[in-house]
PDB file of N, CA and C in Angstrom:
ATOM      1  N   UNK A   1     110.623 -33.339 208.219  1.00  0.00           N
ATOM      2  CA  UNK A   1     111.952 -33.201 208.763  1.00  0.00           C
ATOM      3  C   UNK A   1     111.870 -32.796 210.233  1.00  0.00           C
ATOM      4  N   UNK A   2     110.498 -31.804 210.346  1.00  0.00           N
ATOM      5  CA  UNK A   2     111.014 -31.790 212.038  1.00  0.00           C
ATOM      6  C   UNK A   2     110.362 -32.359 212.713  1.00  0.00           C
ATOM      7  N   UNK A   3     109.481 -33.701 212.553  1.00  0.00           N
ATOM      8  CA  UNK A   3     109.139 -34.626 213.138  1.00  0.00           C
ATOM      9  C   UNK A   3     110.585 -35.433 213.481  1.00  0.00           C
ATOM     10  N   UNK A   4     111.513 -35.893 212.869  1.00  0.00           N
ATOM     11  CA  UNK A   4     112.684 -36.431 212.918  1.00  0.00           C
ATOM     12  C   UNK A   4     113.512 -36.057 213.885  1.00  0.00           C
ATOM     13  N   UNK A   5     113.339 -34.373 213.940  1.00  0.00           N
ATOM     14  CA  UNK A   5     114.150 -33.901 214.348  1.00  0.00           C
ATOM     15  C   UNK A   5     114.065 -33.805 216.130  1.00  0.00           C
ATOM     16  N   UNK A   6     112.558 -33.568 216.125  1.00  0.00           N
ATOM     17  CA  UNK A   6     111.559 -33.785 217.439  1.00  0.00           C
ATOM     18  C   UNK A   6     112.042 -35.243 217.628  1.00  0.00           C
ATOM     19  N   UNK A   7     111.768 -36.367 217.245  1.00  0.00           N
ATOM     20  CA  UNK A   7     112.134 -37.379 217.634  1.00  0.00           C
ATOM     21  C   UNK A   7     113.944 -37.900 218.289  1.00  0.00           C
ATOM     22  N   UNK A   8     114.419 -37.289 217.246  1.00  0.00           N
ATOM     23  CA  UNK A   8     115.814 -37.729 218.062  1.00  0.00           C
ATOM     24  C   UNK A   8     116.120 -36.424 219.149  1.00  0.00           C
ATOM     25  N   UNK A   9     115.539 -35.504 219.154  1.00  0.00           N
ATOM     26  CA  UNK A   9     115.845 -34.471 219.949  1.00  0.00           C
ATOM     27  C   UNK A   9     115.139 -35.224 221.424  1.00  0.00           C
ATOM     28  N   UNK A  10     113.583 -35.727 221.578  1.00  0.00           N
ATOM     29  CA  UNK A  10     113.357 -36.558 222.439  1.00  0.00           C
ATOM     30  C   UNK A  10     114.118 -37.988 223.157  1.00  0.00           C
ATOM     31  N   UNK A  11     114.468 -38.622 221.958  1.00  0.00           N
ATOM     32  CA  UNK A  11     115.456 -39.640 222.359  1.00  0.00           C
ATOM     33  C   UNK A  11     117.033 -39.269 223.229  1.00  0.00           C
ATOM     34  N   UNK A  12     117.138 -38.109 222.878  1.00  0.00           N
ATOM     35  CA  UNK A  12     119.007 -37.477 223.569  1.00  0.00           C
ATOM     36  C   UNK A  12     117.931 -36.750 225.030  1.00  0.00           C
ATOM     37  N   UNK A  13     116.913 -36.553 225.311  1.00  0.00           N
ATOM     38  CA  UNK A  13     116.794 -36.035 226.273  1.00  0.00           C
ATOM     39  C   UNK A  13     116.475 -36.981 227.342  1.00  0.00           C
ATOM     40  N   UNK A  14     115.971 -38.217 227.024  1.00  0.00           N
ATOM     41  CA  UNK A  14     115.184 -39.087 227.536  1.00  0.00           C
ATOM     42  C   UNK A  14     116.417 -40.561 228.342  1.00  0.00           C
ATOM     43  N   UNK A  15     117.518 -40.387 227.747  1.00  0.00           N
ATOM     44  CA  UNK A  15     118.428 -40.734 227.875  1.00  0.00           C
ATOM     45  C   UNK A  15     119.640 -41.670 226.877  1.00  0.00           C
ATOM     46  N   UNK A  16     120.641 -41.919 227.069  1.00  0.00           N
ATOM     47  CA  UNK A  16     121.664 -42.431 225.963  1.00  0.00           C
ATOM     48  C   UNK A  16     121.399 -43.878 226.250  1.00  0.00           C
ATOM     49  N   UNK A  17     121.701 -44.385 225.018  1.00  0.00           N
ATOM     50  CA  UNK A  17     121.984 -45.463 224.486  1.00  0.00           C
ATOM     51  C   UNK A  17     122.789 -45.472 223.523  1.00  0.00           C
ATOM     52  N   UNK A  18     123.809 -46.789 222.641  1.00  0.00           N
ATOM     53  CA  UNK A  18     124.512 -46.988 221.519  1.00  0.00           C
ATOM     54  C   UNK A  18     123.816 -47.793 221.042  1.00  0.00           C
ATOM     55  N   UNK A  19     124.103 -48.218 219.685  1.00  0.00           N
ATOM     56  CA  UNK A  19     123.925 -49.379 218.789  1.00  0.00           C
ATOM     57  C   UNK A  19     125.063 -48.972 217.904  1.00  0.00           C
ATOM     58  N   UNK A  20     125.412 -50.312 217.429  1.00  0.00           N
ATOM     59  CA  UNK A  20     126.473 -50.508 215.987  1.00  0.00           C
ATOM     60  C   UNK A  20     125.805 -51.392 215.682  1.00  0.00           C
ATOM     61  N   UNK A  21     125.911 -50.868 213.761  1.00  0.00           N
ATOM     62  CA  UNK A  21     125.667 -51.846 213.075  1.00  0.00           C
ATOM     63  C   UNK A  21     125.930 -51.590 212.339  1.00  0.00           C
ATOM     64  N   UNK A  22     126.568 -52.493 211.056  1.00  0.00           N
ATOM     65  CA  UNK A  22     127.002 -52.851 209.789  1.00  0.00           C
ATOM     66  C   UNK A  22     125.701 -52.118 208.354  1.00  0.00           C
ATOM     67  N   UNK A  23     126.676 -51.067 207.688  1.00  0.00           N
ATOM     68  CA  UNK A  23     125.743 -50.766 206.360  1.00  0.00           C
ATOM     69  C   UNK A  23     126.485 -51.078 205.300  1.00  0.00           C
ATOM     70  N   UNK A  24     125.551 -50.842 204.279  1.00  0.00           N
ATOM     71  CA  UNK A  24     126.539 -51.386 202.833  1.00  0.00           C
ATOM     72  C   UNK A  24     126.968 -49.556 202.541  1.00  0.00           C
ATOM     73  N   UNK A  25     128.149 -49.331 201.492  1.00  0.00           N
ATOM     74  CA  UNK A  25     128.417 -48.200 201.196  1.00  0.00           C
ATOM     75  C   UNK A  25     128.194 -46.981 200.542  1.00  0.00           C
ATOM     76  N   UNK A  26     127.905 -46.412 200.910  1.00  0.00           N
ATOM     77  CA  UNK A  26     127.231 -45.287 199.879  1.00  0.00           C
ATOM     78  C   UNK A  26     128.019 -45.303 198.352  1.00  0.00           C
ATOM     79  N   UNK A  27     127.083 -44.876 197.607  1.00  0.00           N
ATOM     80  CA  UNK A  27     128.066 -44.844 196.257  1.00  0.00           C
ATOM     81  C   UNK A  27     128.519 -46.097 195.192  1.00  0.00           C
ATOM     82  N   UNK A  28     128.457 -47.183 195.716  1.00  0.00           N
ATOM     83  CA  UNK A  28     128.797 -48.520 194.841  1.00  0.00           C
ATOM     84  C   UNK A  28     127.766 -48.909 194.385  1.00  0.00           C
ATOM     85  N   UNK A  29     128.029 -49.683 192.599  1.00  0.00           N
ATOM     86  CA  UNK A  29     127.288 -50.291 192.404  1.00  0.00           C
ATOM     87  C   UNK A  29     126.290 -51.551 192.888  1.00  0.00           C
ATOM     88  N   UNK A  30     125.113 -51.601 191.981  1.00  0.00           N
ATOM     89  CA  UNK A  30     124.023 -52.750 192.574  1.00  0.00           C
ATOM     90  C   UNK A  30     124.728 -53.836 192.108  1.00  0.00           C
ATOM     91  N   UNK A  31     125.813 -54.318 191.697  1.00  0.00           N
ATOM     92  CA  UNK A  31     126.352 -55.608 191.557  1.00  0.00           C
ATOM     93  C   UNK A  31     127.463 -55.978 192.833  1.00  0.00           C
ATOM     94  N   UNK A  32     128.391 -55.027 193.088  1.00  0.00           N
ATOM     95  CA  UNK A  32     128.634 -54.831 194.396  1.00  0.00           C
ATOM     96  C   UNK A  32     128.058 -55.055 195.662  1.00  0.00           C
ATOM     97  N   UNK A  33     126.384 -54.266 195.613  1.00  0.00           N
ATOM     98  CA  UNK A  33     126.233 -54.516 196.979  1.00  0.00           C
ATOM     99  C   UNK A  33     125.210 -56.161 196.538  1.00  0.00           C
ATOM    100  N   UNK A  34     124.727 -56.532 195.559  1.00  0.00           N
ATOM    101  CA  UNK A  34     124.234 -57.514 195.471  1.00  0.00           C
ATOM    102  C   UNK A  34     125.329 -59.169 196.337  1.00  0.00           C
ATOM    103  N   UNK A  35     126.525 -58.871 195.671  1.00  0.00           N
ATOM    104  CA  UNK A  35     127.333 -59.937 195.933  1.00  0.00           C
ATOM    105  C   UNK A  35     127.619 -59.854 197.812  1.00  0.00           C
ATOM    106  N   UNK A  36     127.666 -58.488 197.885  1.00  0.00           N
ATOM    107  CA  UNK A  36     127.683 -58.450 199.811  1.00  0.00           C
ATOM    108  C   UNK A  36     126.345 -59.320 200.516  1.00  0.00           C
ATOM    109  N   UNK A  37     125.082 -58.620 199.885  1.00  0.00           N
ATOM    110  CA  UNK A  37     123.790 -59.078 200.017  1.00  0.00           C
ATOM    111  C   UNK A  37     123.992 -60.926 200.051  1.00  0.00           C
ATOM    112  N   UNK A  38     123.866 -61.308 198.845  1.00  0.00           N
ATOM    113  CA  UNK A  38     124.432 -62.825 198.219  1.00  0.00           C
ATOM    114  C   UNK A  38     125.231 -63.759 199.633  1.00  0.00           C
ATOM    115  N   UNK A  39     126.225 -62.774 200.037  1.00  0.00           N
ATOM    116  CA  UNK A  39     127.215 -63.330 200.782  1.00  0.00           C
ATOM    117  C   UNK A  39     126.784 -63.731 202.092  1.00  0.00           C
ATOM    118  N   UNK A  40     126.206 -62.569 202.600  1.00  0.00           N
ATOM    119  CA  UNK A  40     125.411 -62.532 204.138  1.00  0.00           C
ATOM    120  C   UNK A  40     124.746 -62.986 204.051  1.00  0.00           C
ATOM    121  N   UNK A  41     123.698 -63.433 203.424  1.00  0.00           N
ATOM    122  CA  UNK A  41     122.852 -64.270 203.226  1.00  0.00           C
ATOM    123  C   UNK A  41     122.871 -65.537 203.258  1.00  0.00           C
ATOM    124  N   UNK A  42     123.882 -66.369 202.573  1.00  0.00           N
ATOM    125  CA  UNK A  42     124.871 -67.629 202.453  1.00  0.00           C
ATOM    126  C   UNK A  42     125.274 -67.995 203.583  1.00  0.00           C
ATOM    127  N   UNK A  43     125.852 -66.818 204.496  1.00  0.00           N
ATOM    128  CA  UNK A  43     126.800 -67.700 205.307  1.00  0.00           C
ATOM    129  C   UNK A  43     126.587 -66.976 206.848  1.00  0.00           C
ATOM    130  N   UNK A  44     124.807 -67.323 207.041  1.00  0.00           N
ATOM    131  CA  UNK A  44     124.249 -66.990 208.071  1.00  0.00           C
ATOM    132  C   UNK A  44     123.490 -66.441 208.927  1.00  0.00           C
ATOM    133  N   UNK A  45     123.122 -64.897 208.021  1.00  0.00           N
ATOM    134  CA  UNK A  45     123.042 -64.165 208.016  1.00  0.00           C
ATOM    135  C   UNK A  45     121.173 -64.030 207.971  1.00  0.00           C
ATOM    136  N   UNK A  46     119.921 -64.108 208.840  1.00  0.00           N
ATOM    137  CA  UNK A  46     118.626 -64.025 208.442  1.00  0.00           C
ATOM    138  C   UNK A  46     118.398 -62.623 207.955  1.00  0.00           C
ATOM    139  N   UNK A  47     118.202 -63.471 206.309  1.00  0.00           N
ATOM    140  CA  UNK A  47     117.339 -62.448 205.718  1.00  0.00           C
ATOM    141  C   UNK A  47     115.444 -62.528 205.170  1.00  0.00           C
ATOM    142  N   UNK A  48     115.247 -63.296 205.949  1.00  0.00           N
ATOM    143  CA  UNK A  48     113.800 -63.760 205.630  1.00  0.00           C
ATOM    144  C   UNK A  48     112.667 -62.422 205.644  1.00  0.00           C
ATOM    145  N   UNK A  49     113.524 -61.532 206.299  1.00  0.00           N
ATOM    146  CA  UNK A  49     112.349 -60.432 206.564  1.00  0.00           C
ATOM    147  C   UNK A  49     112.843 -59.272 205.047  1.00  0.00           C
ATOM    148  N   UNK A  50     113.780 -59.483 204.636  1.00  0.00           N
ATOM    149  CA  UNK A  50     113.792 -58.882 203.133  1.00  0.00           C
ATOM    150  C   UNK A  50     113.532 -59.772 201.846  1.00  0.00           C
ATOM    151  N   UNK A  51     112.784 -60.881 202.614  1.00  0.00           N
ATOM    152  CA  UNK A  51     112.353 -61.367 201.582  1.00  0.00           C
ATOM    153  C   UNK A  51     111.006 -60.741 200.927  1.00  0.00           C
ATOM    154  N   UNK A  52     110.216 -61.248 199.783  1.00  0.00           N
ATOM    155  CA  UNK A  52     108.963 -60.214 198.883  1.00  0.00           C
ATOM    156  C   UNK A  52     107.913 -60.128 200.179  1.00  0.00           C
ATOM    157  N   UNK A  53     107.114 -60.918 201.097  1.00  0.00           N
ATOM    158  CA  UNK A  53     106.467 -60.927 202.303  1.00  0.00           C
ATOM    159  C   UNK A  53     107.227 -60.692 203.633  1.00  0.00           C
ATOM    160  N   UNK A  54     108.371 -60.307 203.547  1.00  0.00           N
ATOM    161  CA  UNK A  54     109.281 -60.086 204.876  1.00  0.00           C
ATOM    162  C   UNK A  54     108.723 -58.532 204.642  1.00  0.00           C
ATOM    163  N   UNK A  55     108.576 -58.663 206.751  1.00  0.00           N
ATOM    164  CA  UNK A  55     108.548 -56.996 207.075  1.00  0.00           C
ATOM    165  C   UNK A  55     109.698 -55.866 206.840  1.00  0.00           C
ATOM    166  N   UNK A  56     111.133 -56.235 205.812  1.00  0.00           N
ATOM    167  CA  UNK A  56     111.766 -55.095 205.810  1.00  0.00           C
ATOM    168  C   UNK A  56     111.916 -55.131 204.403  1.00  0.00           C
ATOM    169  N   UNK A  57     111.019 -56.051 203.695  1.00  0.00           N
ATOM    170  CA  UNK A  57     111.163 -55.817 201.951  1.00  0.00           C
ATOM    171  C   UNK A  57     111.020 -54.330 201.297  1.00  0.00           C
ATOM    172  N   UNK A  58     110.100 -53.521 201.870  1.00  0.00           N
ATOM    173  CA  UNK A  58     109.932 -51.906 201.358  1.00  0.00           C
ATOM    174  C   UNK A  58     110.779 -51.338 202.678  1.00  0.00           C
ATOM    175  N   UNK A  59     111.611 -50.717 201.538  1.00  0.00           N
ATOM    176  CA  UNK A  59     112.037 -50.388 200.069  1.00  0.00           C
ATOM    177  C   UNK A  59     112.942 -51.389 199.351  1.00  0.00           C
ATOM    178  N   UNK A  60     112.364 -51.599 198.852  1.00  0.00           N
ATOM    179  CA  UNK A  60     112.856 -52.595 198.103  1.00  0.00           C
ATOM    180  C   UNK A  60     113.948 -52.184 196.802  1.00  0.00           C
ATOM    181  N   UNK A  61     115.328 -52.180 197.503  1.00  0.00           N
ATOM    182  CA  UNK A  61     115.940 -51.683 196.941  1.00  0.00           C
ATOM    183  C   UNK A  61     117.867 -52.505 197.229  1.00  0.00           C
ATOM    184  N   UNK A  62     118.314 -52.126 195.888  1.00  0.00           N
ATOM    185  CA  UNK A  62     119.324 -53.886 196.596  1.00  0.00           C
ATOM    186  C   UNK A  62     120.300 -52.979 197.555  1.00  0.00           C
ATOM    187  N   UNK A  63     120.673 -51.765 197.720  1.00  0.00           N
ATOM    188  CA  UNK A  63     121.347 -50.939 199.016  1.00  0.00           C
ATOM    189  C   UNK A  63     120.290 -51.589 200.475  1.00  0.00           C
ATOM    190  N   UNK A  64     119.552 -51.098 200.700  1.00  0.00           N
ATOM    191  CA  UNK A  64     118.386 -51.459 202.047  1.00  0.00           C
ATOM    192  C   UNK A  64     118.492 -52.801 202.286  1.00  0.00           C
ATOM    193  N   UNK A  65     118.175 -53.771 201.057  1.00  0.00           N
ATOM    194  CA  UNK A  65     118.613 -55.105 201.259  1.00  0.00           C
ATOM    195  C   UNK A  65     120.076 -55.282 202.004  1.00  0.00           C
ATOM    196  N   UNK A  66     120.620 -54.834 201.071  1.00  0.00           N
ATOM    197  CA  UNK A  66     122.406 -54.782 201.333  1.00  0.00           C
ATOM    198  C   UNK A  66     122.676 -54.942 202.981  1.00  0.00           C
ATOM    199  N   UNK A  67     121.916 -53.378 203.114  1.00  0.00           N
ATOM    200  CA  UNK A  67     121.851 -53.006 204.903  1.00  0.00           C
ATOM    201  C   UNK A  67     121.787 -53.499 205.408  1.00  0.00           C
ATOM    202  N   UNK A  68     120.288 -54.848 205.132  1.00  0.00           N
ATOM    203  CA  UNK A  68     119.809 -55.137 206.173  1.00  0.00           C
ATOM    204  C   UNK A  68     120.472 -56.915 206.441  1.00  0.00           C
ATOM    205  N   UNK A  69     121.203 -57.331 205.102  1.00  0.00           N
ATOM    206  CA  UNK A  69     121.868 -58.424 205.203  1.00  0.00           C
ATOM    207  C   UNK A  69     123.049 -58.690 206.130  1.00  0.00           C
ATOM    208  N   UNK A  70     124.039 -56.974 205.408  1.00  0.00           N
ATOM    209  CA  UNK A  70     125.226 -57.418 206.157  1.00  0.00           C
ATOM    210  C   UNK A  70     125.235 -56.926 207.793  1.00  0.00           C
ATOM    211  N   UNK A  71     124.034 -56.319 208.431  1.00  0.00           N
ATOM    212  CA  UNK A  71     123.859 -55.957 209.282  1.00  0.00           C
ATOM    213  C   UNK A  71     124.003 -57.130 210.590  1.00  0.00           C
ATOM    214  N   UNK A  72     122.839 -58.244 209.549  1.00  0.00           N
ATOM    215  CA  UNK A  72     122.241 -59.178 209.979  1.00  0.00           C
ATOM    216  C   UNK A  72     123.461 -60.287 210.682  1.00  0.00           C
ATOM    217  N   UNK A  73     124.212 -60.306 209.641  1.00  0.00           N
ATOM    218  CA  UNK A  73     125.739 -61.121 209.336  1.00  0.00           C
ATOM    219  C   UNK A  73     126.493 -60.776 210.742  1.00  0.00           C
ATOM    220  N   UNK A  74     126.694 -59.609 210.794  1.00  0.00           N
ATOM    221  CA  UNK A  74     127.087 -58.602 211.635  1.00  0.00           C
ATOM    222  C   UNK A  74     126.684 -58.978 213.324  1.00  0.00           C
ATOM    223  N   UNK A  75     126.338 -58.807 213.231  1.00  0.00           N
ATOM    224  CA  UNK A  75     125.455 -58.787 214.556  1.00  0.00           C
ATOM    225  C   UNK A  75     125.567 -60.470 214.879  1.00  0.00           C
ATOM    226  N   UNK A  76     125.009 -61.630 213.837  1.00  0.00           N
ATOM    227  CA  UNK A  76     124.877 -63.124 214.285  1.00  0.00           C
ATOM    228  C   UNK A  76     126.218 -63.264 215.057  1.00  0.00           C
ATOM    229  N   UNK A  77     127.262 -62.605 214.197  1.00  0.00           N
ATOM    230  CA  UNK A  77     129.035 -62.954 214.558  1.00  0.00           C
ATOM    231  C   UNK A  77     129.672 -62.341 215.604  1.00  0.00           C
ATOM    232  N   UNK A  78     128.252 -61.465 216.638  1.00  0.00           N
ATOM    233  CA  UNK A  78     128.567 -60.885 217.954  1.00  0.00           C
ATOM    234  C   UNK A  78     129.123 -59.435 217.476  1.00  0.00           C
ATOM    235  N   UNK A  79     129.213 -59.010 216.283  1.00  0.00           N
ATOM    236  CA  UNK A  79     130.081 -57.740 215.943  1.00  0.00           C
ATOM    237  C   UNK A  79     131.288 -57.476 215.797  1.00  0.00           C
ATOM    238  N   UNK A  80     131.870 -59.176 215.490  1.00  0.00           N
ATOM    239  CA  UNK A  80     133.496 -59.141 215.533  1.00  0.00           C
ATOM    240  C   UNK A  80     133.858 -58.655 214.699  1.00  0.00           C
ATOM    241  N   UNK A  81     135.298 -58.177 215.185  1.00  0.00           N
ATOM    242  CA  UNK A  81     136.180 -57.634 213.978  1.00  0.00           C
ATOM    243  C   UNK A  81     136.172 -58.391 212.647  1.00  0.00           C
ATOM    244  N   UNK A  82     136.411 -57.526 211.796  1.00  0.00           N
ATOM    245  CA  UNK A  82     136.334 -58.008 210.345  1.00  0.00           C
ATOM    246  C   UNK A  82     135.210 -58.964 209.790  1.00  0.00           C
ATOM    247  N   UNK A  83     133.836 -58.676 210.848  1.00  0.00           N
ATOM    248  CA  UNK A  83     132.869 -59.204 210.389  1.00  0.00           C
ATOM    249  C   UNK A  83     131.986 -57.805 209.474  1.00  0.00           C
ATOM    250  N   UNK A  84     132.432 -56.813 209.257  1.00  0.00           N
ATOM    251  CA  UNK A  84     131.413 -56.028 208.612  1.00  0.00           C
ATOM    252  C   UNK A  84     132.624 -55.397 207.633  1.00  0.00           C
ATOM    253  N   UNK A  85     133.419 -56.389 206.781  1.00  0.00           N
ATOM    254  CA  UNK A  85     134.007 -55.198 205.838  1.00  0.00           C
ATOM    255  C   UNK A  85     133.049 -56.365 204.383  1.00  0.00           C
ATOM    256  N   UNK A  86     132.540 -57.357 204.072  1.00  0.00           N
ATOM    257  CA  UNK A  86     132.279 -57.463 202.648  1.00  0.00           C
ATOM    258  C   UNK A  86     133.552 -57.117 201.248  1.00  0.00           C
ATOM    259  N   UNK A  87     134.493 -57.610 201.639  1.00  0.00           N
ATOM    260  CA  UNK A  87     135.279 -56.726 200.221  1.00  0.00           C
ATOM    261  C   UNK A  87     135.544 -55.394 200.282  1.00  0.00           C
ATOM    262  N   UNK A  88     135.165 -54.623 201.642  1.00  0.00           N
ATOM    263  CA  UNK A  88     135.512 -52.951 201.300  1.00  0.00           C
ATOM    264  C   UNK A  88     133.852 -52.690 201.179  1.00  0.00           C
ATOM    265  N   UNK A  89     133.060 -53.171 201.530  1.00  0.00           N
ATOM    266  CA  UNK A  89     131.500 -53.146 200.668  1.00  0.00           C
ATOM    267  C   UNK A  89     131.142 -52.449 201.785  1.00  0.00           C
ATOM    268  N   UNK A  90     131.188 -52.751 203.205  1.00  0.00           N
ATOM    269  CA  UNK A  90     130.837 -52.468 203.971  1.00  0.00           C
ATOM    270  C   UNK A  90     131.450 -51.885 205.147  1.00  0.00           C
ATOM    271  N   UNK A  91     130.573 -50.743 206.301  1.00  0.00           N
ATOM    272  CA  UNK A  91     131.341 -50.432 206.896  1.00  0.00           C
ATOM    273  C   UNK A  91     130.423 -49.901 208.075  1.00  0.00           C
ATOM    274  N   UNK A  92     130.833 -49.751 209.745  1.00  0.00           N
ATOM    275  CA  UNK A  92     130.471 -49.791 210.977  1.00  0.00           C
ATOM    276  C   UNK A  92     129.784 -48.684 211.037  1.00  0.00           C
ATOM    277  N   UNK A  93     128.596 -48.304 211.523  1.00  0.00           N
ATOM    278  CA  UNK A  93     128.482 -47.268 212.276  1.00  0.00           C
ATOM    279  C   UNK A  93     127.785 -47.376 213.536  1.00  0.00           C
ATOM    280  N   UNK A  94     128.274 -46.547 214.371  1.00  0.00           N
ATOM    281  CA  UNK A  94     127.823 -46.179 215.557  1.00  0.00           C
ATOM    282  C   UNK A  94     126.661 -45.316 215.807  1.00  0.00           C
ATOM    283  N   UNK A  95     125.621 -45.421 216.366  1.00  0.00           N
ATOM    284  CA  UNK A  95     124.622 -44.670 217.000  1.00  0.00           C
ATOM    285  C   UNK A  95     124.258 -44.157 218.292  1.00  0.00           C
ATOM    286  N   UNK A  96     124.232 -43.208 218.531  1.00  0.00           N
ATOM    287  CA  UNK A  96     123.679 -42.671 219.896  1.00  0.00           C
ATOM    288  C   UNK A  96     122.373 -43.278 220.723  1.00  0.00           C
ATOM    289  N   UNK A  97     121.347 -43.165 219.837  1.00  0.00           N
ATOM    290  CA  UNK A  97     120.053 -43.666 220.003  1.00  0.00           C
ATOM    291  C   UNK A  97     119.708 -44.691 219.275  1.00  0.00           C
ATOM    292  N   UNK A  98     119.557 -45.903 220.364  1.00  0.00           N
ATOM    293  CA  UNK A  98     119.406 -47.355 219.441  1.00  0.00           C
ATOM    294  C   UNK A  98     118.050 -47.665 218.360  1.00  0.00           C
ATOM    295  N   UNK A  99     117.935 -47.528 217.752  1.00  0.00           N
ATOM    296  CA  UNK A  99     116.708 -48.140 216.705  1.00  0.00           C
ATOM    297  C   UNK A  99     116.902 -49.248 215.591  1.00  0.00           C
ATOM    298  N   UNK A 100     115.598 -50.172 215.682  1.00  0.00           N
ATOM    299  CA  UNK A 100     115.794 -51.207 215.069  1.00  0.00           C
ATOM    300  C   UNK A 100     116.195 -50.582 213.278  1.00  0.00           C
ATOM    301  N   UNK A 101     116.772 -51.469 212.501  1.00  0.00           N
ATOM    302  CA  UNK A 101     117.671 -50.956 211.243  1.00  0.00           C
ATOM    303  C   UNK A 101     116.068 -50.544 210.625  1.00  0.00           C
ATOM    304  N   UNK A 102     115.077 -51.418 211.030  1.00  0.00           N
ATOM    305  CA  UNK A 102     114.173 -50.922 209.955  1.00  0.00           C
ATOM    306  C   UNK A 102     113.138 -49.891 210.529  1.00  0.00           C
ATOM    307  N   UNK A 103     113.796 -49.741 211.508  1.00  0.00           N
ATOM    308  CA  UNK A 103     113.104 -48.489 211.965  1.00  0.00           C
ATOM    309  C   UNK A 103     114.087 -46.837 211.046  1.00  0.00           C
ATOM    310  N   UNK A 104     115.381 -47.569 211.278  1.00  0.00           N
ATOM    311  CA  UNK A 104     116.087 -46.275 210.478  1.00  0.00           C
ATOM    312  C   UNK A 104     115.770 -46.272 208.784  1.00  0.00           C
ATOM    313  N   UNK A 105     115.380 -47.209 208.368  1.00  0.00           N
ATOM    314  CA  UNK A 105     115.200 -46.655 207.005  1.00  0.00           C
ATOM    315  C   UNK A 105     114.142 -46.553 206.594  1.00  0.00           C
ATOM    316  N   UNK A 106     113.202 -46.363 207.809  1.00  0.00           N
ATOM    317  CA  UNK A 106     111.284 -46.110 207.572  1.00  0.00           C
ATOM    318  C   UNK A 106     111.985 -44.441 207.706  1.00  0.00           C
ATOM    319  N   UNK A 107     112.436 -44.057 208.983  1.00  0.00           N
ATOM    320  CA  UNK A 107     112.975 -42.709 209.244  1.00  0.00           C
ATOM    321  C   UNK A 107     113.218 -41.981 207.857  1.00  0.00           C
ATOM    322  N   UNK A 108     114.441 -42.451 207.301  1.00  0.00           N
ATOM    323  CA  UNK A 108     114.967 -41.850 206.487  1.00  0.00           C
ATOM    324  C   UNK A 108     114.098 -41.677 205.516  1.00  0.00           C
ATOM    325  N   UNK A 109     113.264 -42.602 205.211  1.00  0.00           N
ATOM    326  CA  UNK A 109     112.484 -42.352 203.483  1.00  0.00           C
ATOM    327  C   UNK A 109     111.343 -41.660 204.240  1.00  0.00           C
ATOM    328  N   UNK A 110     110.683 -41.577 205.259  1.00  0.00           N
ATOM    329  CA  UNK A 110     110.185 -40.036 206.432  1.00  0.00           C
ATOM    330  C   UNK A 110     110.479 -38.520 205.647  1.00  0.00           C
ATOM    331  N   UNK A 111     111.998 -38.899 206.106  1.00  0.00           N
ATOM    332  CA  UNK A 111     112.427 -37.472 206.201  1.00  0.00           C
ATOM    333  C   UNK A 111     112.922 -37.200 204.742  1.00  0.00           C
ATOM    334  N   UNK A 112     112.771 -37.580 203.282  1.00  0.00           N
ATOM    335  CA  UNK A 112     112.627 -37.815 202.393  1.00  0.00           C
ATOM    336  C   UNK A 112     111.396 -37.682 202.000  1.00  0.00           C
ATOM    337  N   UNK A 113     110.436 -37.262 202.573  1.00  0.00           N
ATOM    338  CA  UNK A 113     109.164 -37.356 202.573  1.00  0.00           C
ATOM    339  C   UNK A 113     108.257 -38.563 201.419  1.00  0.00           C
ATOM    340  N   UNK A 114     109.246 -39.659 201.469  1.00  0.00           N
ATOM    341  CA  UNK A 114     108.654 -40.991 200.336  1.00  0.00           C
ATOM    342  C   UNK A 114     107.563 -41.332 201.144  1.00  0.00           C
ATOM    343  N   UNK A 115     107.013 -41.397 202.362  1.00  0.00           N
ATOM    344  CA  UNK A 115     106.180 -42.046 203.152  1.00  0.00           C
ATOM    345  C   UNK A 115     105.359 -40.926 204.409  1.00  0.00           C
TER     346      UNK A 115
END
């Protein structure tokens, strides 16, 4: 945890940046975020790197997938409005310090101590 903490404490000193990007929702079922996943995927959206040999397959989990689909979706469509709701599935967040998505969920399962 306070490697994490060292790290974004370095990043706010070093200077600002934003990023937005599209996550799936905390709390909903894996059939839910599957069909968001399903969707972004369909209609544009590269998910080749959550595929079983894609570099963002671990964790392999259909939320992270979720993330990294409707993110993907997200972002192809420039970040337009009403490109990151999925049904209510999904929703915006803003960041201070930009990092790639799969850099944030190496972080998180970090500071989770999974890795």
């Amino acid at each position: 945890m306070s490697l994490l903490f060292s790290l974004l404490l370095f990043l706010a000193m070093t200077g600002h940046s934003s990023a937005t990007y599209c996550l799936c929702k905390d709390g909903l079922g894996d059939q839910a975020l599957q069909k968001a996943l399903d969707y972004a995927c369909g209609a544009g959206a590269d998910c080749s790197a959550i595929l079983q040999k894609g570099g963002c397959y671990n964790p392999n989990t259909v939320k992270d997938h979720c993330n990294y689909a409707v993110n993907s979706y997200f972002q192809k469509k420039g970040q337009a409005q009403g490109s990151c709701d999925f049904s209510g599935t999904a929703t915006i967040l803003l960041l201070l310090a930009a990092f790639p998505l799969g850099m944030l969920i190496k972080i998180k399962l970090y500071a989770k101590g999974l890795k």
